[in-house]
C-alpha atoms as a PDB file:
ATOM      1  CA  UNK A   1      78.642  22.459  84.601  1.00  0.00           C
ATOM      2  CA  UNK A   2      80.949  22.736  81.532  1.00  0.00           C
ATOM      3  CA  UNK A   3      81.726  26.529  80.953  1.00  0.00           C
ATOM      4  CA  UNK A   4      80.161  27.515  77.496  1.00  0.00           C
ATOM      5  CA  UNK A   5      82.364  28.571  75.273  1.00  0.00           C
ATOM      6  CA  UNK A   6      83.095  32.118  74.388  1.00  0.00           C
ATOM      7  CA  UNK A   7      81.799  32.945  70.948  1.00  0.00           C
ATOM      8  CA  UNK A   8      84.956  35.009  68.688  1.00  0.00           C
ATOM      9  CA  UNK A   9      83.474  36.802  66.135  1.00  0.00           C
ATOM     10  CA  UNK A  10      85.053  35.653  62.562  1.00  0.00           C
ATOM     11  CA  UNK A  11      86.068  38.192  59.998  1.00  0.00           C
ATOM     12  CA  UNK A  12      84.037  37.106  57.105  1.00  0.00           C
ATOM     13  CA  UNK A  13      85.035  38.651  53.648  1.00  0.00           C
ATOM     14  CA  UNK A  14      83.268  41.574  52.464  1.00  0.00           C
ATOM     15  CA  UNK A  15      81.167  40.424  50.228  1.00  0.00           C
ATOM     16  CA  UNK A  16      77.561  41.660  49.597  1.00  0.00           C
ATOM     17  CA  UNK A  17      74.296  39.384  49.511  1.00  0.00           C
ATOM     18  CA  UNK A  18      73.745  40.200  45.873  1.00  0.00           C
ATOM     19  CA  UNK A  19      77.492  38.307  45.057  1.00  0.00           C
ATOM     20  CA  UNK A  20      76.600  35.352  47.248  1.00  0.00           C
ATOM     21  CA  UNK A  21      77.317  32.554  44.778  1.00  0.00           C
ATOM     22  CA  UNK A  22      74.603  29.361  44.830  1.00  0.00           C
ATOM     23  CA  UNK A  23      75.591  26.852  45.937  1.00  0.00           C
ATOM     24  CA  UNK A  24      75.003  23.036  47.443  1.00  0.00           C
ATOM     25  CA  UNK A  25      72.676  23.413  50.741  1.00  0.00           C
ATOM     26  CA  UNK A  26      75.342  20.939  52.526  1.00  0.00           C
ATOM     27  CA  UNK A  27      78.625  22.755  50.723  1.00  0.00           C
ATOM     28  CA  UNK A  28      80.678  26.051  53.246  1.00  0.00           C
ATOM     29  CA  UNK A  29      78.236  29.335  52.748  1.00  0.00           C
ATOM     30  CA  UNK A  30      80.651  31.340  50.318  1.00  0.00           C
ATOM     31  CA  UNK A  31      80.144  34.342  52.850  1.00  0.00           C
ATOM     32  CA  UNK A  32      82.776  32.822  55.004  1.00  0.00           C
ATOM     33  CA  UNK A  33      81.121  31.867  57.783  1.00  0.00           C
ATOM     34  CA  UNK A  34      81.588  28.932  58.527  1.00  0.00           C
ATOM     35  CA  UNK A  35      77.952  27.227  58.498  1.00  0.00           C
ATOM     36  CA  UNK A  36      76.455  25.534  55.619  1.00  0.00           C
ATOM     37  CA  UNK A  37      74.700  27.110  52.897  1.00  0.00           C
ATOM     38  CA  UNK A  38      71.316  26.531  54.132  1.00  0.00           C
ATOM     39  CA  UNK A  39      72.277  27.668  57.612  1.00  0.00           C
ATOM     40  CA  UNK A  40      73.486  30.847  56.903  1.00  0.00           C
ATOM     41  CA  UNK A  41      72.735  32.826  53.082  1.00  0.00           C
ATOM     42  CA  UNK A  42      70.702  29.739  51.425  1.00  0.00           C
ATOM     43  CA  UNK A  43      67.993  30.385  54.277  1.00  0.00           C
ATOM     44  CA  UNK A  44      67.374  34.051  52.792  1.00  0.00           C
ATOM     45  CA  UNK A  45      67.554  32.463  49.091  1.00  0.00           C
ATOM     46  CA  UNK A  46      64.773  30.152  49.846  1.00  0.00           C
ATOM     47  CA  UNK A  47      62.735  32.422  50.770  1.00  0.00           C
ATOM     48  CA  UNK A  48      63.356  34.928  48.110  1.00  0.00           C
ATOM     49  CA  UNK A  49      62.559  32.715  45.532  1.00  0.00           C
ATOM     50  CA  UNK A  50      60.525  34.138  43.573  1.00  0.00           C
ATOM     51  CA  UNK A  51      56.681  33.517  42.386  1.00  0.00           C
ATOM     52  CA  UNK A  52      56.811  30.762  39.777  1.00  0.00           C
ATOM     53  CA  UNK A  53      56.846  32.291  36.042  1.00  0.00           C
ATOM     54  CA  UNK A  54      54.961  29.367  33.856  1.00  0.00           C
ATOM     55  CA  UNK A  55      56.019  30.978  30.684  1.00  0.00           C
ATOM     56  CA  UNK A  56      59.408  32.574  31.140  1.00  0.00           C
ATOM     57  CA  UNK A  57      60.313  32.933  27.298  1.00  0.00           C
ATOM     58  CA  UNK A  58      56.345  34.268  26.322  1.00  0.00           C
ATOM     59  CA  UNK A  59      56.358  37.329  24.226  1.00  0.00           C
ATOM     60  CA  UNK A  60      60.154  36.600  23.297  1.00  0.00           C
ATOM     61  CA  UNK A  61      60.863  35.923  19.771  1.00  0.00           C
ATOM     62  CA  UNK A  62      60.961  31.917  18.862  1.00  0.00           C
ATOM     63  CA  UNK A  63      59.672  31.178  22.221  1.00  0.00           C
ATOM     64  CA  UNK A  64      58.411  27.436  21.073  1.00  0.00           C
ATOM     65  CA  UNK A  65      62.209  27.085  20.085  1.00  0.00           C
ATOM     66  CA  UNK A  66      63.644  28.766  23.511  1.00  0.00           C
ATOM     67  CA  UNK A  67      61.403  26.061  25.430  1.00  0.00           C
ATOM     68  CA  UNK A  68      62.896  23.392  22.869  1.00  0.00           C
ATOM     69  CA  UNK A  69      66.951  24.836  23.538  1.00  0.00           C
ATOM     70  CA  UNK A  70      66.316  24.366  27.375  1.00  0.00           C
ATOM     71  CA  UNK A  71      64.806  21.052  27.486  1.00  0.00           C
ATOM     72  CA  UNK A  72      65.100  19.143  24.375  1.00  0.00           C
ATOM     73  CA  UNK A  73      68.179  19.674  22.011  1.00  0.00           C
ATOM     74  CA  UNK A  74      72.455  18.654  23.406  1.00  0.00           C
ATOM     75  CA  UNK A  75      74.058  21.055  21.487  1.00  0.00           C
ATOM     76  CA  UNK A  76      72.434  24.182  19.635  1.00  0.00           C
ATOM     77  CA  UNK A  77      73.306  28.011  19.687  1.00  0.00           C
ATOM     78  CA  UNK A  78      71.525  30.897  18.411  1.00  0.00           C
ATOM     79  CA  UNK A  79      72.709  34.728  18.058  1.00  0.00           C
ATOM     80  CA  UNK A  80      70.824  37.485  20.266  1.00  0.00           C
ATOM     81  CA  UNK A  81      69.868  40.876  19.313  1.00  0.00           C
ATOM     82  CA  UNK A  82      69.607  43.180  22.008  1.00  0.00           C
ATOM     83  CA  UNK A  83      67.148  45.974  22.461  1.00  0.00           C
ATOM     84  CA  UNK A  84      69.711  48.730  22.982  1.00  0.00           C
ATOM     85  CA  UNK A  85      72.330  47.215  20.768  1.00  0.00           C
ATOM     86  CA  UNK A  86      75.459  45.643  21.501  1.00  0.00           C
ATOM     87  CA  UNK A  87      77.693  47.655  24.089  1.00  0.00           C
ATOM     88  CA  UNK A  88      81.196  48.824  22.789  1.00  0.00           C
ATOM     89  CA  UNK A  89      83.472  46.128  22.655  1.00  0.00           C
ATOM     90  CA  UNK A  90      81.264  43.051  22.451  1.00  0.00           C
ATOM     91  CA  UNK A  91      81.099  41.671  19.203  1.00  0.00           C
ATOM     92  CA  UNK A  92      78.631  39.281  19.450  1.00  0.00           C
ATOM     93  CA  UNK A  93      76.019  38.217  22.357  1.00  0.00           C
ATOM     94  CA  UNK A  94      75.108  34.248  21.440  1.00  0.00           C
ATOM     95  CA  UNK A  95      72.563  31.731  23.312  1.00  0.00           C
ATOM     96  CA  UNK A  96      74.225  28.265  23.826  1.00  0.00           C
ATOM     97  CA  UNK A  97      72.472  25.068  25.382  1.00  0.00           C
ATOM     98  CA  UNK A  98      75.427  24.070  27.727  1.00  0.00           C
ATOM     99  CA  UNK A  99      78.787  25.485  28.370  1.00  0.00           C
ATOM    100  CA  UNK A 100      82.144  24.136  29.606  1.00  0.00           C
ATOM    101  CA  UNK A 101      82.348  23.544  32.592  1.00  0.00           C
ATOM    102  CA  UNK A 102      78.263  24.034  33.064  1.00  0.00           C
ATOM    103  CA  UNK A 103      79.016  27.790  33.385  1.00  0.00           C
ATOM    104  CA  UNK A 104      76.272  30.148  33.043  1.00  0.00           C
ATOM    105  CA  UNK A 105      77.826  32.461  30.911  1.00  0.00           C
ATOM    106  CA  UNK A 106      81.518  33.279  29.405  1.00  0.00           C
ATOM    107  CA  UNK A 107      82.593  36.392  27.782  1.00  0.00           C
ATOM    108  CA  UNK A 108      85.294  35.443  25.216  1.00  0.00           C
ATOM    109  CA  UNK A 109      88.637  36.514  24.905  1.00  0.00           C
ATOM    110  CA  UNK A 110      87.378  38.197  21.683  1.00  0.00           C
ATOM    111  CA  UNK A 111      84.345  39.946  23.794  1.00  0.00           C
ATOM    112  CA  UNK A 112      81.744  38.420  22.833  1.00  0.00           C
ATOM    113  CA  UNK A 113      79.339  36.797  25.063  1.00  0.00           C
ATOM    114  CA  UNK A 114      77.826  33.656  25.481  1.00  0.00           C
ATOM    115  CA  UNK A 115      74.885  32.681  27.108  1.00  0.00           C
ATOM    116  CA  UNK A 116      74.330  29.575  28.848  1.00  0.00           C
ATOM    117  CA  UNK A 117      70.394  28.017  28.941  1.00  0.00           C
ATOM    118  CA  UNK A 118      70.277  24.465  30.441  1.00  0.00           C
ATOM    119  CA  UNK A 119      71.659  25.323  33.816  1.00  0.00           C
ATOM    120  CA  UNK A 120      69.761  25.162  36.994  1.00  0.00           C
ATOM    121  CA  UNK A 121      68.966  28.817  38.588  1.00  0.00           C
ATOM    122  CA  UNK A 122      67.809  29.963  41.900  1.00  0.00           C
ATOM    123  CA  UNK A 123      64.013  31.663  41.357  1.00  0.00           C
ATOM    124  CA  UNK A 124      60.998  31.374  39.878  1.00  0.00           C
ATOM    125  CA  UNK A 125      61.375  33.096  37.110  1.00  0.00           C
ATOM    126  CA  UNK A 126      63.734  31.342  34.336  1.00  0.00           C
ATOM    127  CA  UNK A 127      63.807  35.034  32.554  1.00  0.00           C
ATOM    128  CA  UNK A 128      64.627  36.879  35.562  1.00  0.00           C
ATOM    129  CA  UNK A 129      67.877  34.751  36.092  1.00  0.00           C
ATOM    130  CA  UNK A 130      68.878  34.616  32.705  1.00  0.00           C
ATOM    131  CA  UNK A 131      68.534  38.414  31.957  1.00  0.00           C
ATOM    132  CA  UNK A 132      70.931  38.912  35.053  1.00  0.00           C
ATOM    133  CA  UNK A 133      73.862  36.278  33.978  1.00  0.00           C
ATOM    134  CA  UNK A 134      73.327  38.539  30.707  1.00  0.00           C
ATOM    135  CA  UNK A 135      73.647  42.084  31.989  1.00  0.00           C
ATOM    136  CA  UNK A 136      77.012  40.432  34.529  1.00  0.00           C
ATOM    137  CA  UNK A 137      78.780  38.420  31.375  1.00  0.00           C
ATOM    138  CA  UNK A 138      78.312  41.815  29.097  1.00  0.00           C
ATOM    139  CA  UNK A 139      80.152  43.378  32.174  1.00  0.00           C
ATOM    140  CA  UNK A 140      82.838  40.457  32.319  1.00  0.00           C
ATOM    141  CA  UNK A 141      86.329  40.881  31.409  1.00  0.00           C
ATOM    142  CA  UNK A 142      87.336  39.290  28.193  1.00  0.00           C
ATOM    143  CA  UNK A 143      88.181  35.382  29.006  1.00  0.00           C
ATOM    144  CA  UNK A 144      86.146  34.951  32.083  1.00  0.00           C
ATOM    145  CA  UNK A 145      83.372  32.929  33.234  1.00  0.00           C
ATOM    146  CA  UNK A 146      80.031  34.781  34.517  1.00  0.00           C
ATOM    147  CA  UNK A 147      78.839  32.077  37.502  1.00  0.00           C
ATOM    148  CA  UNK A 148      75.384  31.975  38.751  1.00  0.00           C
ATOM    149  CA  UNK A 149      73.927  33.603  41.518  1.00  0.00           C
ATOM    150  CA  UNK A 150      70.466  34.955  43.108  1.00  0.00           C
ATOM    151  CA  UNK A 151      69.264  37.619  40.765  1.00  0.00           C
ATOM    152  CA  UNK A 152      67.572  40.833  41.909  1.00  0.00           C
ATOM    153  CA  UNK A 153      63.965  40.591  42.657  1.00  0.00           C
ATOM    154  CA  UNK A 154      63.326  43.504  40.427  1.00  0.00           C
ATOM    155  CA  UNK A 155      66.012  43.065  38.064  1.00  0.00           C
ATOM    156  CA  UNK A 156      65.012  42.960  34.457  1.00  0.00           C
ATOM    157  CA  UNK A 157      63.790  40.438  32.676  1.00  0.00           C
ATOM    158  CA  UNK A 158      65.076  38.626  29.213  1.00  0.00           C
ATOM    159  CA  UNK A 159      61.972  40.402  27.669  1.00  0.00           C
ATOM    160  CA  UNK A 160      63.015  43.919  28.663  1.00  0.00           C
ATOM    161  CA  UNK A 161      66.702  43.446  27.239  1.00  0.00           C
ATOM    162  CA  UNK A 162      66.437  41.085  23.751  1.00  0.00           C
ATOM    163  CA  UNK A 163      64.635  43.311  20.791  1.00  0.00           C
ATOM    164  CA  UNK A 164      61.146  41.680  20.565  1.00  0.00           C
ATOM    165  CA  UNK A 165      61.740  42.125  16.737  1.00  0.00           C
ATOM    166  CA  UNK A 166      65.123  40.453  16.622  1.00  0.00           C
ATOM    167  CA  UNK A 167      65.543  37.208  14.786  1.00  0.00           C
ATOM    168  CA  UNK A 168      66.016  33.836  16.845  1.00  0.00           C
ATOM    169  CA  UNK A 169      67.191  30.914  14.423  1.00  0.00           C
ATOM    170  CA  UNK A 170      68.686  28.375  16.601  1.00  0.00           C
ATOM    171  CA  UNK A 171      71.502  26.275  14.764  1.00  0.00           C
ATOM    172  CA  UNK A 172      71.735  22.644  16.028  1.00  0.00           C
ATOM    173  CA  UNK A 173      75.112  21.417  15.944  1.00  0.00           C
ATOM    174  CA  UNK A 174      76.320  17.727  16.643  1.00  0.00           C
ATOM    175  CA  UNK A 175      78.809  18.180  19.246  1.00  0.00           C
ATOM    176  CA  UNK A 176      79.811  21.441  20.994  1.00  0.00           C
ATOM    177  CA  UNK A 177      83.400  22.618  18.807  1.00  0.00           C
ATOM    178  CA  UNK A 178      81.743  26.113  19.035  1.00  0.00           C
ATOM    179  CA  UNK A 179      82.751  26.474  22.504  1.00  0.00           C
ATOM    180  CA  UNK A 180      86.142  26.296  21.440  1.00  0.00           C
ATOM    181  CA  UNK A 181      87.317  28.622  18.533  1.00  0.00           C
ATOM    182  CA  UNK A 182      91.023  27.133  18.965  1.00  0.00           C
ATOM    183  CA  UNK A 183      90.636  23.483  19.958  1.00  0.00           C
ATOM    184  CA  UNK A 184      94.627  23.055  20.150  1.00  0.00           C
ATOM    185  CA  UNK A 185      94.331  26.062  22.818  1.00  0.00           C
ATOM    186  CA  UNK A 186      91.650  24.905  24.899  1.00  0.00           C
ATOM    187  CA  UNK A 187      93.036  23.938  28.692  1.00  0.00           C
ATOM    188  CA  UNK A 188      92.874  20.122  29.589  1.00  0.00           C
ATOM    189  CA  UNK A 189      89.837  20.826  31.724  1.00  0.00           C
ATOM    190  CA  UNK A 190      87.688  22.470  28.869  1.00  0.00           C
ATOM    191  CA  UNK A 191      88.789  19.451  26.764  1.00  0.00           C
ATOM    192  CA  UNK A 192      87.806  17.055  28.821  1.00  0.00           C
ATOM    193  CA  UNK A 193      84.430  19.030  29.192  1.00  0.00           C
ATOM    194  CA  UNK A 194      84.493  18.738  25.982  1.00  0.00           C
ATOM    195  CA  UNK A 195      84.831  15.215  25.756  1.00  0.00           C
ATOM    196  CA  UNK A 196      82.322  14.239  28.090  1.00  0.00           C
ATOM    197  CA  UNK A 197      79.529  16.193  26.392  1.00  0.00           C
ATOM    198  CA  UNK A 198      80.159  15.218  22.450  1.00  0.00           C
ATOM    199  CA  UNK A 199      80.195  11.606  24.351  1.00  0.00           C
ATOM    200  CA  UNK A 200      76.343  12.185  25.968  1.00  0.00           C
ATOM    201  CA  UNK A 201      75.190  13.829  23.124  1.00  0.00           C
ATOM    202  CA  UNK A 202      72.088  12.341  21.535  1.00  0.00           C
ATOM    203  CA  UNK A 203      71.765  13.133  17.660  1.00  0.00           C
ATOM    204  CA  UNK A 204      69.241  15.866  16.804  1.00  0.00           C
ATOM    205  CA  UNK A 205      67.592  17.600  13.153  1.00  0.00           C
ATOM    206  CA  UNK A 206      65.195  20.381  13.574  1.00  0.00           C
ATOM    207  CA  UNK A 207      62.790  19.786  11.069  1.00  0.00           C
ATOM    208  CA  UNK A 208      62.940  23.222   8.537  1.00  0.00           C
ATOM    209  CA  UNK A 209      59.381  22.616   6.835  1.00  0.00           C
ATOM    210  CA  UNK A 210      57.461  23.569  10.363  1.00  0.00           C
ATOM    211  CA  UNK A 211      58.461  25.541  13.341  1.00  0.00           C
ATOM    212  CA  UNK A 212      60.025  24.393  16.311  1.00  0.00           C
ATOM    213  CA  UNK A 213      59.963  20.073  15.601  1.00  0.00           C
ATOM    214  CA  UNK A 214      62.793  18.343  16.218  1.00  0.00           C
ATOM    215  CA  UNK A 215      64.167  14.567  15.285  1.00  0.00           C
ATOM    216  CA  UNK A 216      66.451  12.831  17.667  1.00  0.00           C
ATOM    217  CA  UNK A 217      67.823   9.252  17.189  1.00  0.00           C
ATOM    218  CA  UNK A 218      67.930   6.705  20.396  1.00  0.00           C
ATOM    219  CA  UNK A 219      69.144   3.357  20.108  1.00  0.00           C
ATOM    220  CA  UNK A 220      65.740   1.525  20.001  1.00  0.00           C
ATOM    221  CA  UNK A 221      63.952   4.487  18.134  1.00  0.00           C
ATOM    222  CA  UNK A 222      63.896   7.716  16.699  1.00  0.00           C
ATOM    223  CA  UNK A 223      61.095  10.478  18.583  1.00  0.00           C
ATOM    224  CA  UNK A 224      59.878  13.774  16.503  1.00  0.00           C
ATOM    225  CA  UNK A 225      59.248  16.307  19.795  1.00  0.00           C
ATOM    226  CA  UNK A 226      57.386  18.973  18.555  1.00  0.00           C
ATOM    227  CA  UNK A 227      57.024  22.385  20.382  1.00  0.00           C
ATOM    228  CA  UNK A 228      53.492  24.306  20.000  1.00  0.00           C
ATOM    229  CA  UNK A 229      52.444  27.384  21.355  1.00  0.00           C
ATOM    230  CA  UNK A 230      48.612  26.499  20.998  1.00  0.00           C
ATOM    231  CA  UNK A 231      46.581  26.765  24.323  1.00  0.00           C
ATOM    232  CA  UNK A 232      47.174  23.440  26.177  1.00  0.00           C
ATOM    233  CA  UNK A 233      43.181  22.275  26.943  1.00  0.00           C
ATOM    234  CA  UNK A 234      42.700  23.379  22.574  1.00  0.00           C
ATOM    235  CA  UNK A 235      45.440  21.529  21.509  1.00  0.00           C
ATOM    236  CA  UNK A 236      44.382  18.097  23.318  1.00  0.00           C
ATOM    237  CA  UNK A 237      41.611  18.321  22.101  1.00  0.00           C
ATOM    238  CA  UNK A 238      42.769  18.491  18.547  1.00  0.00           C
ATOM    239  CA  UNK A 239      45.245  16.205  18.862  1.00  0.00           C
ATOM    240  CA  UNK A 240      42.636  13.652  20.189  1.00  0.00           C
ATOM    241  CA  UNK A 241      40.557  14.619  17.341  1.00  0.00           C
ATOM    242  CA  UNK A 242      42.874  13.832  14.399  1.00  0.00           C
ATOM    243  CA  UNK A 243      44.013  10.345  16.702  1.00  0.00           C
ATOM    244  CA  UNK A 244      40.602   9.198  17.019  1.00  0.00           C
ATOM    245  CA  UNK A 245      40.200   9.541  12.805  1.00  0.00           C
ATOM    246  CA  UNK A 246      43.283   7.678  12.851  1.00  0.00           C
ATOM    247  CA  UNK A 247      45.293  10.718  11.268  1.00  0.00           C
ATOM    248  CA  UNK A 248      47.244  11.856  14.133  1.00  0.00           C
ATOM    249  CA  UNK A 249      50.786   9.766  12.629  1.00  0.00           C
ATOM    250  CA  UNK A 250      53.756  10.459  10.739  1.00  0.00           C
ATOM    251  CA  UNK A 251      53.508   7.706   8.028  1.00  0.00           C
ATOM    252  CA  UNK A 252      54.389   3.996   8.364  1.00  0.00           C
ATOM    253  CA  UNK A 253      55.282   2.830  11.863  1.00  0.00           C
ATOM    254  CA  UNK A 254      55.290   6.335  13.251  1.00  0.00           C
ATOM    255  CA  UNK A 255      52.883   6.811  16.480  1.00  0.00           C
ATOM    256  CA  UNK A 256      51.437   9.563  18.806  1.00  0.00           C
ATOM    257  CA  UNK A 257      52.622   8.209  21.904  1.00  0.00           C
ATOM    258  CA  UNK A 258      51.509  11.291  24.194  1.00  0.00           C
ATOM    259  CA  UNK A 259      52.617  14.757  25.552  1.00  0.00           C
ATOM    260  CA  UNK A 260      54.702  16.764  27.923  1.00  0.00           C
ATOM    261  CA  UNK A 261      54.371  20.220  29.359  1.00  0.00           C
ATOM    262  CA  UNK A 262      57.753  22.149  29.553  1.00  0.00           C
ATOM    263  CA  UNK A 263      57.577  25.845  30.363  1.00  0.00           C
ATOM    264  CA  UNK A 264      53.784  26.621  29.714  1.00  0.00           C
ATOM    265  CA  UNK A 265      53.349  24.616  26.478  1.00  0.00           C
ATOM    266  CA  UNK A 266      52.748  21.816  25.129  1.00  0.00           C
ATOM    267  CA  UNK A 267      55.175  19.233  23.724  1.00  0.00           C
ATOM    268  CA  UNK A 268      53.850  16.223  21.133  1.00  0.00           C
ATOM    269  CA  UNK A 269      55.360  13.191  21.187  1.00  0.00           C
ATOM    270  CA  UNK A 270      55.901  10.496  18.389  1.00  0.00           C
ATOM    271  CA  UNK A 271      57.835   7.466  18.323  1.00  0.00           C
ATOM    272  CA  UNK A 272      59.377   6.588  14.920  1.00  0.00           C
ATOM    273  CA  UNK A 273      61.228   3.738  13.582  1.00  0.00           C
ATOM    274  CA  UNK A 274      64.956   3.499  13.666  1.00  0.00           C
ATOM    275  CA  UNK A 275      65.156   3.558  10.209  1.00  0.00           C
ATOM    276  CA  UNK A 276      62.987   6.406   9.665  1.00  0.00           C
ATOM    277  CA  UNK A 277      65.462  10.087   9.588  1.00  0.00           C
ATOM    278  CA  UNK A 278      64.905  13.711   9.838  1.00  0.00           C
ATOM    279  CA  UNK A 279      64.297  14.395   6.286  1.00  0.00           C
ATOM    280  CA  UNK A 280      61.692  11.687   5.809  1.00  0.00           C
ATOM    281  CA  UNK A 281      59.167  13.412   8.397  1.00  0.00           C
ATOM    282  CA  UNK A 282      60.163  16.520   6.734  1.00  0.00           C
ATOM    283  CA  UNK A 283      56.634  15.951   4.275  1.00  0.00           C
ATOM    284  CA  UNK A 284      54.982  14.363   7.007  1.00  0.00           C
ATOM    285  CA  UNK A 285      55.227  16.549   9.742  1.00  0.00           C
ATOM    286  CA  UNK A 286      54.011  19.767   6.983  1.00  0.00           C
ATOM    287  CA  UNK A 287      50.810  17.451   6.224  1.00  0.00           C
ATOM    288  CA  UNK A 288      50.445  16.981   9.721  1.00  0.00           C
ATOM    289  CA  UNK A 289      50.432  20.677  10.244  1.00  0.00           C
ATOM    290  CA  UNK A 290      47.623  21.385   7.968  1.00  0.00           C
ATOM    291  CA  UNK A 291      45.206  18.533   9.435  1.00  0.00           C
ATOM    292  CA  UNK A 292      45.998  19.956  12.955  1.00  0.00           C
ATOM    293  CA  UNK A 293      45.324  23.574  11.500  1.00  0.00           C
ATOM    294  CA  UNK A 294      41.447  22.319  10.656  1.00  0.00           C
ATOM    295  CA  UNK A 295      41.238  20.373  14.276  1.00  0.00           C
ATOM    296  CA  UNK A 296      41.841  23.415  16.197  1.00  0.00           C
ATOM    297  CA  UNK A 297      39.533  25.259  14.062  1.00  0.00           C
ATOM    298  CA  UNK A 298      36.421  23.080  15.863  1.00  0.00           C
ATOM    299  CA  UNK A 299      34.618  24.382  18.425  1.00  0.00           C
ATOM    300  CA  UNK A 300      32.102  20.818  18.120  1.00  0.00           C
ATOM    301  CA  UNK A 301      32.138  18.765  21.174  1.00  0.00           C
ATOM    302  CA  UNK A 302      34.121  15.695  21.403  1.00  0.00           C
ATOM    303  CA  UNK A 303      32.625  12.693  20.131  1.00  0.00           C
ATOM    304  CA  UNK A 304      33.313   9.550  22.422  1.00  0.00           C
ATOM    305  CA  UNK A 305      35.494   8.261  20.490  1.00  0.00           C
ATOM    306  CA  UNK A 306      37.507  11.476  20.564  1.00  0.00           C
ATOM    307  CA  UNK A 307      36.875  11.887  24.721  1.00  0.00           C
ATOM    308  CA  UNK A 308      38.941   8.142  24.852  1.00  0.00           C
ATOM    309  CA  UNK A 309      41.159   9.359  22.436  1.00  0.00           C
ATOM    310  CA  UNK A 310      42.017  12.344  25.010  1.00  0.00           C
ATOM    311  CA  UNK A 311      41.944  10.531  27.827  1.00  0.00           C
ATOM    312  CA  UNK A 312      44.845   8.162  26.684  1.00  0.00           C
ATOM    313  CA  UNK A 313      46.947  10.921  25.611  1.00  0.00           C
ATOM    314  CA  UNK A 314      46.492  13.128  29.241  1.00  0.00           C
ATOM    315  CA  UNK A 315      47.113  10.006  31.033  1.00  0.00           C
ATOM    316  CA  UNK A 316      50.356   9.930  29.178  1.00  0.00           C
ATOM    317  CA  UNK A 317      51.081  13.397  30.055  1.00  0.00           C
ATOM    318  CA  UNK A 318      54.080  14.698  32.217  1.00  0.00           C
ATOM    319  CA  UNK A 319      54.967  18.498  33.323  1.00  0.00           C
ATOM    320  CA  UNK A 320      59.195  18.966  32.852  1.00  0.00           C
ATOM    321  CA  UNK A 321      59.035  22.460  34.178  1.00  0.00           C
END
């Protein structure tokens, strides 16, 4: 029989299970250890994930447009207030959709923070994980990256750190120059970032005559996605309402083509023409608002028309979060 081999015990670097990085399942545990991610600290991870949070931006200020930041718009920021203020030395705390270099935060050289939305995270609860990237960047040393990792289980939340008062009035931009205040100083790899994401970029308006709509331009069409914090079963049934009266568009060539769900609301869908920009559905889209207004004021039942009507735009219907 082949002897077994004697097992030598590794020195592994000291670090704790709250700074475990995450990581690829397949990639070297960060611990040191030698086994893969899911062997070794990945295991623990997937089972702390937390319960899944539906609405991880209810009760926060803007949350239509926080649901909007995440899933529909390239390039947007939007400044934070906090509840306790900003701490000594940081300027500035601002929400961004992406970051160089997909990092999940980066305090500035200047001190200020910013906060990175559209990356993936490692619970259930969107807030959770954001509110601890937050509290860790605020932390940071000027010019560093804040990286992701598994947050507390009882951490705190976005909800118990932004002021539920504070203004959120996200600015869409066309590319993403704000990441770099000096674009002669930026290092070849943040360039390049750079490059690649202005490249990807798909044009976007938000409309400013209705809350949380926004125009994007494709190469066969233009969509208006429009973000509404009315209860989902309500909604469809208003919507189905105004499309079975043939009232449900934006204007000439403009269609309802259906709905998404993307953190516990609801998400309208039209297609528009190519030719057709953000400013012309400005008028449209305010019209639209005050027919939709009246259909979720009903409490009648459907009519049959108006149960077909429904049933096309469910069956249309996909969940992004």
């Amino acid at each position: 029989m082949a002897k077994k081999r004697p097992q030598t015990k590794a020195k592994r670097p000291q670090i704790t299970d709250g700074e475990i990085p995450v990581v690829g399942a397949r990639e070297p545990c960060p611990c040191g250890s030698g086994r893969r991610y899911k062997a070794c600290h990945g295991r623990a991870a997937a089972h702390a994930v937390t319960e899944l949070v539906h609405r991880p931006f209810e009760g926060l200020p803007g949350e239509c447009d926080w649901v909007a930041l995440r899933e529909l718009v390239p390039a947007a920021t939007a400044g934070l207030t906090l509840k306790d203020g900003l701490p000594e030395g940081v300027p500035a705390v601002t929400l961004a959709t992406v970051l160089p270099m997909a990092w999940p935060a980066l305090r500035r050289d200047d001190g200020s923070v910013l906060l990175g939305l559209q990356n993936d995270t490692s619970s259930g609860d969107l807030s959770r994980d954001l509110a601890d990237i937050l509290q860790r960047a605020l932390e940071a040393e000027p010019g560093t990256p804040v990286q992701g990792r598994r947050a507390p289980a009882d951490g705190p939340r976005l909800q118990d750190l932004l002021d539920p008062e504070g203004a959120f009035e996200p600015e869409v931009h066309s590319g993403f120059e704000f990441w770099v205040p000096d674009p002669a100083g930026a290092t070849p790899e943040v360039s390049a970032s750079l490059e690649r994401a202005n490249a990807a970029a798909i044009p976007t308006v938000k409309l400013q005559g209705v809350d949380a709509a926004y125009w994007c331009e494709t190469p066969e069409k233009n969509h208006l996605r429009w973000v509404m914090p009315h209860p989902e079963e309500q909604l469809l049934d208003a919507l189905a309402r105004l499309h079975a009266a043939g009232r449900s568009s934006l204007g000439e060539g403009t269609r309802l083509v259906g709905s998404f769900r993307a953190h516990g609301l609801t998400v309208p869908v039209w297609d528009l023409p190519s030719g057709v920009k953000a400013e012309d559905v400005e008028k449209p889209a305010a019209e639209f608002a005050e027919r939709l207004a009246a259909a979720l004021a009903s409490d009648a039942p459907l009519t049959p028309d108006e149960r077909r009507a429904r049933g096309g735009l469910t069956n249309r219907q996909v969940t992004l979060s």
